[in-house]
N, C-alpha and C. Protein backbone atom coordinates (compact mmCIF):
# COMPACT_ATOMS: atom_id res chain seq x y z
N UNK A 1 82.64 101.34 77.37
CA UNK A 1 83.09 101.15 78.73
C UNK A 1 82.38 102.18 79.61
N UNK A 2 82.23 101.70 80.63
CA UNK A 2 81.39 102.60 81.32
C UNK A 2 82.01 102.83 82.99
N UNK A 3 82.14 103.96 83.48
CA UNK A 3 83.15 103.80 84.46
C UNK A 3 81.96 104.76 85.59
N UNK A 4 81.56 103.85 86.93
CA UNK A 4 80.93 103.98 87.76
C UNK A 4 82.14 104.66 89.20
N UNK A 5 82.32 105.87 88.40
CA UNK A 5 83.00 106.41 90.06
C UNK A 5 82.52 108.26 90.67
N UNK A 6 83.23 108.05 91.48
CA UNK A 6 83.13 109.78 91.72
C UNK A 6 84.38 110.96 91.23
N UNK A 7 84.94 110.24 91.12
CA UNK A 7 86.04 110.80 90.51
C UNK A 7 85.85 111.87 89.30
N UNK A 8 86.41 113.41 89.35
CA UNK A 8 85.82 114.11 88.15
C UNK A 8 86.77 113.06 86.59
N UNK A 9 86.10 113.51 85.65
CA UNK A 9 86.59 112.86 84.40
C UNK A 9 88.19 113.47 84.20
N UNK A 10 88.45 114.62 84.37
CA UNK A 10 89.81 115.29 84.20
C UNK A 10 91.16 114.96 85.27
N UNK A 11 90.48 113.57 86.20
CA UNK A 11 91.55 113.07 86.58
C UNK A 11 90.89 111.57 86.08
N UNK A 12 90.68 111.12 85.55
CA UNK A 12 90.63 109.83 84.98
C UNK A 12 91.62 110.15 83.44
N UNK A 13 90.97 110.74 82.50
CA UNK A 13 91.16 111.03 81.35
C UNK A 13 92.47 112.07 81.53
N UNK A 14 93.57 112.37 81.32
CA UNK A 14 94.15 113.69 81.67
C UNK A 14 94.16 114.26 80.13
N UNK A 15 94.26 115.17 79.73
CA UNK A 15 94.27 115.54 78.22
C UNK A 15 95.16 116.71 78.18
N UNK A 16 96.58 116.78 79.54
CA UNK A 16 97.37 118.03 79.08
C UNK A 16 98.59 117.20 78.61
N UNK A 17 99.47 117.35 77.10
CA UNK A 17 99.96 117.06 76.52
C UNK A 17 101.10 117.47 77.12
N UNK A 18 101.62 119.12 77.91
CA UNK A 18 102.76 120.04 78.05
C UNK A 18 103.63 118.69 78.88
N UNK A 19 102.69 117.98 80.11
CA UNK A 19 103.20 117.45 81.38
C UNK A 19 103.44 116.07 80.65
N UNK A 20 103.06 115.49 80.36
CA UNK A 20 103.89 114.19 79.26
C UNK A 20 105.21 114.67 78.41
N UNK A 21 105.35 115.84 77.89
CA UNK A 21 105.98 116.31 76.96
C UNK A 21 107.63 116.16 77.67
N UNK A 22 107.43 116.83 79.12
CA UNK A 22 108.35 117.08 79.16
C UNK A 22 108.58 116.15 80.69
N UNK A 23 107.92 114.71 80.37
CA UNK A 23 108.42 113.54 81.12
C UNK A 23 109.80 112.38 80.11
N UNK A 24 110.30 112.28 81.01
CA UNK A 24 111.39 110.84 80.10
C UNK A 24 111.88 109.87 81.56
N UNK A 25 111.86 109.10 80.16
CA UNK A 25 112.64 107.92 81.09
C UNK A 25 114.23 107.85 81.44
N UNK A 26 114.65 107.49 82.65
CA UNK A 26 115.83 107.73 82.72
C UNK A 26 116.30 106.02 83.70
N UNK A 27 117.13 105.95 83.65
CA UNK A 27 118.07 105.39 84.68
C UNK A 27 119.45 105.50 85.73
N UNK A 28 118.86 105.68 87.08
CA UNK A 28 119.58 106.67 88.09
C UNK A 28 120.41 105.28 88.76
N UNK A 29 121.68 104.65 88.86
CA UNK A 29 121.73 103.87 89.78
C UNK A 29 121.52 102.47 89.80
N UNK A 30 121.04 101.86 88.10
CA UNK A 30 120.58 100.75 87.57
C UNK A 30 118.86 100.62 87.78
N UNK A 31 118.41 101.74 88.30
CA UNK A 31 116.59 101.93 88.76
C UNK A 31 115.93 102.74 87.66
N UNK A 32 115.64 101.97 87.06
CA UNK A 32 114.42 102.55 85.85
C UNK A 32 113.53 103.50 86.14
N UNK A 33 113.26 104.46 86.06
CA UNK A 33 112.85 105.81 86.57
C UNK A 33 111.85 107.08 85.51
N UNK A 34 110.93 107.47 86.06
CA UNK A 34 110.10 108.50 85.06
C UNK A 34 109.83 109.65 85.41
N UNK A 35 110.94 110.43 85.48
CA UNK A 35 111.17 111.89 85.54
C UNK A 35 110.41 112.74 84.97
N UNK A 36 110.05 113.90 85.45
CA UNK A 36 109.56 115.13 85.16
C UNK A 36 110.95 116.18 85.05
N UNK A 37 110.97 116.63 83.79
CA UNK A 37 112.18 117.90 84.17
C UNK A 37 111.29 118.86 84.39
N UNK A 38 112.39 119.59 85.66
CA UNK A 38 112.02 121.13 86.08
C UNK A 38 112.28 122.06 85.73
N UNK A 39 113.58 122.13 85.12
CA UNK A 39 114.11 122.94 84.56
C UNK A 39 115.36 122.52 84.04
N UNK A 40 116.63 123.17 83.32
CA UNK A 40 117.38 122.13 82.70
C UNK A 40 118.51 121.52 83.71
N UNK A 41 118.33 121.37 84.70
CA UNK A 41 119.48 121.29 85.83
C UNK A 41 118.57 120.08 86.77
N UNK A 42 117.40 119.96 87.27
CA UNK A 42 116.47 119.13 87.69
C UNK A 42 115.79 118.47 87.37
N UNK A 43 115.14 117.43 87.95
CA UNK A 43 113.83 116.22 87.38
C UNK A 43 113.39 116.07 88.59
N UNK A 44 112.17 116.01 88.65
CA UNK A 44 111.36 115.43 89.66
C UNK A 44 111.02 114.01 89.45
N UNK A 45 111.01 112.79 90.47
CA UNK A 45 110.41 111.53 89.68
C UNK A 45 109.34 111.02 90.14
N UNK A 46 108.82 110.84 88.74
CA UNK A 46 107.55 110.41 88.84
C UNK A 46 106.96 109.14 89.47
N UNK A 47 107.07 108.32 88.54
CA UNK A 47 107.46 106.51 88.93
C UNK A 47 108.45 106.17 89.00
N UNK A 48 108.43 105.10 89.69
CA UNK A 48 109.46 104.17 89.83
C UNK A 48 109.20 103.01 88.73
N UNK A 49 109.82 102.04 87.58
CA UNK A 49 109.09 101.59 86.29
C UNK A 49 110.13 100.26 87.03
N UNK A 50 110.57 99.98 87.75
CA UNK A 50 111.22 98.68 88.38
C UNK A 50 110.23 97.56 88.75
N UNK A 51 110.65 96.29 88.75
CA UNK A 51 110.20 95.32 89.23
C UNK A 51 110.74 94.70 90.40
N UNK A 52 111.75 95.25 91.14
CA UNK A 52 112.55 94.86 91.98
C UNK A 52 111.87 95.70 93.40
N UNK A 53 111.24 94.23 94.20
CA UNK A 53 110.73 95.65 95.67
C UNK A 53 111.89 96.63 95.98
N UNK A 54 113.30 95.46 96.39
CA UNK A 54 114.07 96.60 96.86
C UNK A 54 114.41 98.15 96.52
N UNK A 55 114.00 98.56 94.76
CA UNK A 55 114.43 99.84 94.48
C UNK A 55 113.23 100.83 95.64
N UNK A 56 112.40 99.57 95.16
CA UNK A 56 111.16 100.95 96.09
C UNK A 56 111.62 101.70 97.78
N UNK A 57 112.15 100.89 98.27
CA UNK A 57 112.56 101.41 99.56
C UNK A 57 114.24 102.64 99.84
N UNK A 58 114.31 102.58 98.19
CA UNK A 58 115.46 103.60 98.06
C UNK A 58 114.96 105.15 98.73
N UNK A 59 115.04 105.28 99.30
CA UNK A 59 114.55 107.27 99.64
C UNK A 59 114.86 108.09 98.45
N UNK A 60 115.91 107.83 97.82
CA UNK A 60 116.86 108.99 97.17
C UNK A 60 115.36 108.81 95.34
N UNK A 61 114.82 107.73 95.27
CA UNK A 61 114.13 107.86 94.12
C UNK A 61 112.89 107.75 94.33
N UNK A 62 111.94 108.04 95.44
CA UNK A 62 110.82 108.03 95.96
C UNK A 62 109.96 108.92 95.05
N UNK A 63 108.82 108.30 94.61
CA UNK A 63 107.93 109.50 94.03
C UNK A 63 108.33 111.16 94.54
N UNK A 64 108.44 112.02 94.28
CA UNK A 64 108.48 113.42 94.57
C UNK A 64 109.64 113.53 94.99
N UNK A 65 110.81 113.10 94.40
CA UNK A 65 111.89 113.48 95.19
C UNK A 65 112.55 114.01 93.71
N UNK A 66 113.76 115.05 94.43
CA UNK A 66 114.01 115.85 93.12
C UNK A 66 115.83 115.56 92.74
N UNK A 67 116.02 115.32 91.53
CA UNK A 67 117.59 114.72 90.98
C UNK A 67 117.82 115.87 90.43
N UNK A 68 119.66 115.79 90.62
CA UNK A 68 119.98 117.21 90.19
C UNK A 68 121.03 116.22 89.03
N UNK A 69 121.32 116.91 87.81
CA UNK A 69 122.21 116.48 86.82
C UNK A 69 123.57 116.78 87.19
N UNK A 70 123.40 117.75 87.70
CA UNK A 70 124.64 118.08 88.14
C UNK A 70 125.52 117.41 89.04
N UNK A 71 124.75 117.30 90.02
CA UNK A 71 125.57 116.70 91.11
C UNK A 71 125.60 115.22 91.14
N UNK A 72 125.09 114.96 90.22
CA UNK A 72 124.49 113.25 90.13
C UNK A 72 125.62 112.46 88.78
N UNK A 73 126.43 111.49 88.98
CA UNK A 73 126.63 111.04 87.84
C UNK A 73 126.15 110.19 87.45
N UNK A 74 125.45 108.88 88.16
CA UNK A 74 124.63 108.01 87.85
C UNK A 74 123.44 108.01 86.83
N UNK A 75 122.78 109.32 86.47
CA UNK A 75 122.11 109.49 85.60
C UNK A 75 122.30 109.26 83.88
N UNK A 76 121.05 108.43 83.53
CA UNK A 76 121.56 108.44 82.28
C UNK A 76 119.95 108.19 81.56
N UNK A 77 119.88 108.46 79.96
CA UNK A 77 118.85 108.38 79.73
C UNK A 77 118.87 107.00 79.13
N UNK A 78 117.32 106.73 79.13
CA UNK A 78 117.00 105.26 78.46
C UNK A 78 117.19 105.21 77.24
């Protein structure tokens, strides 16, 4: 395969294992979701893994928005 871009290779290819490691899937709200934890109290989310437009226009699960466990009961893992 041969890939004609400008793009450096280390964002095509990513090869850091740590940032996958400590991604999971979750479900916030019935919205299929791919969190980053921040620490053990937070997640940042990544994707949205829905097929439904409407989840996308949710604010509260927008790429870069941050869930607290705590304050959240809707959370649950996949």
């Amino acid at each position: 395969m041969i890939l004609y871009t400008m793009m450096p290779p280390e964002l095509i290819f990513p090869f850091e294992t740590d940032s996958v490691s400590q991604q999971q899937m979750v479900s916030f709200q019935g919205i299929p979701l791919l969190v980053e934890m921040v620490d053990g109290q937070n997640a940042q989310v990544i994707r949205i893994l829905s097929t439904d437009p409407q989840h996308y226009l949710e604010s509260q699960v927008c790429p870069g928005a941050k869930i607290s466990f705590a304050n959240l009961e809707g959370l649950s893992a996949m």
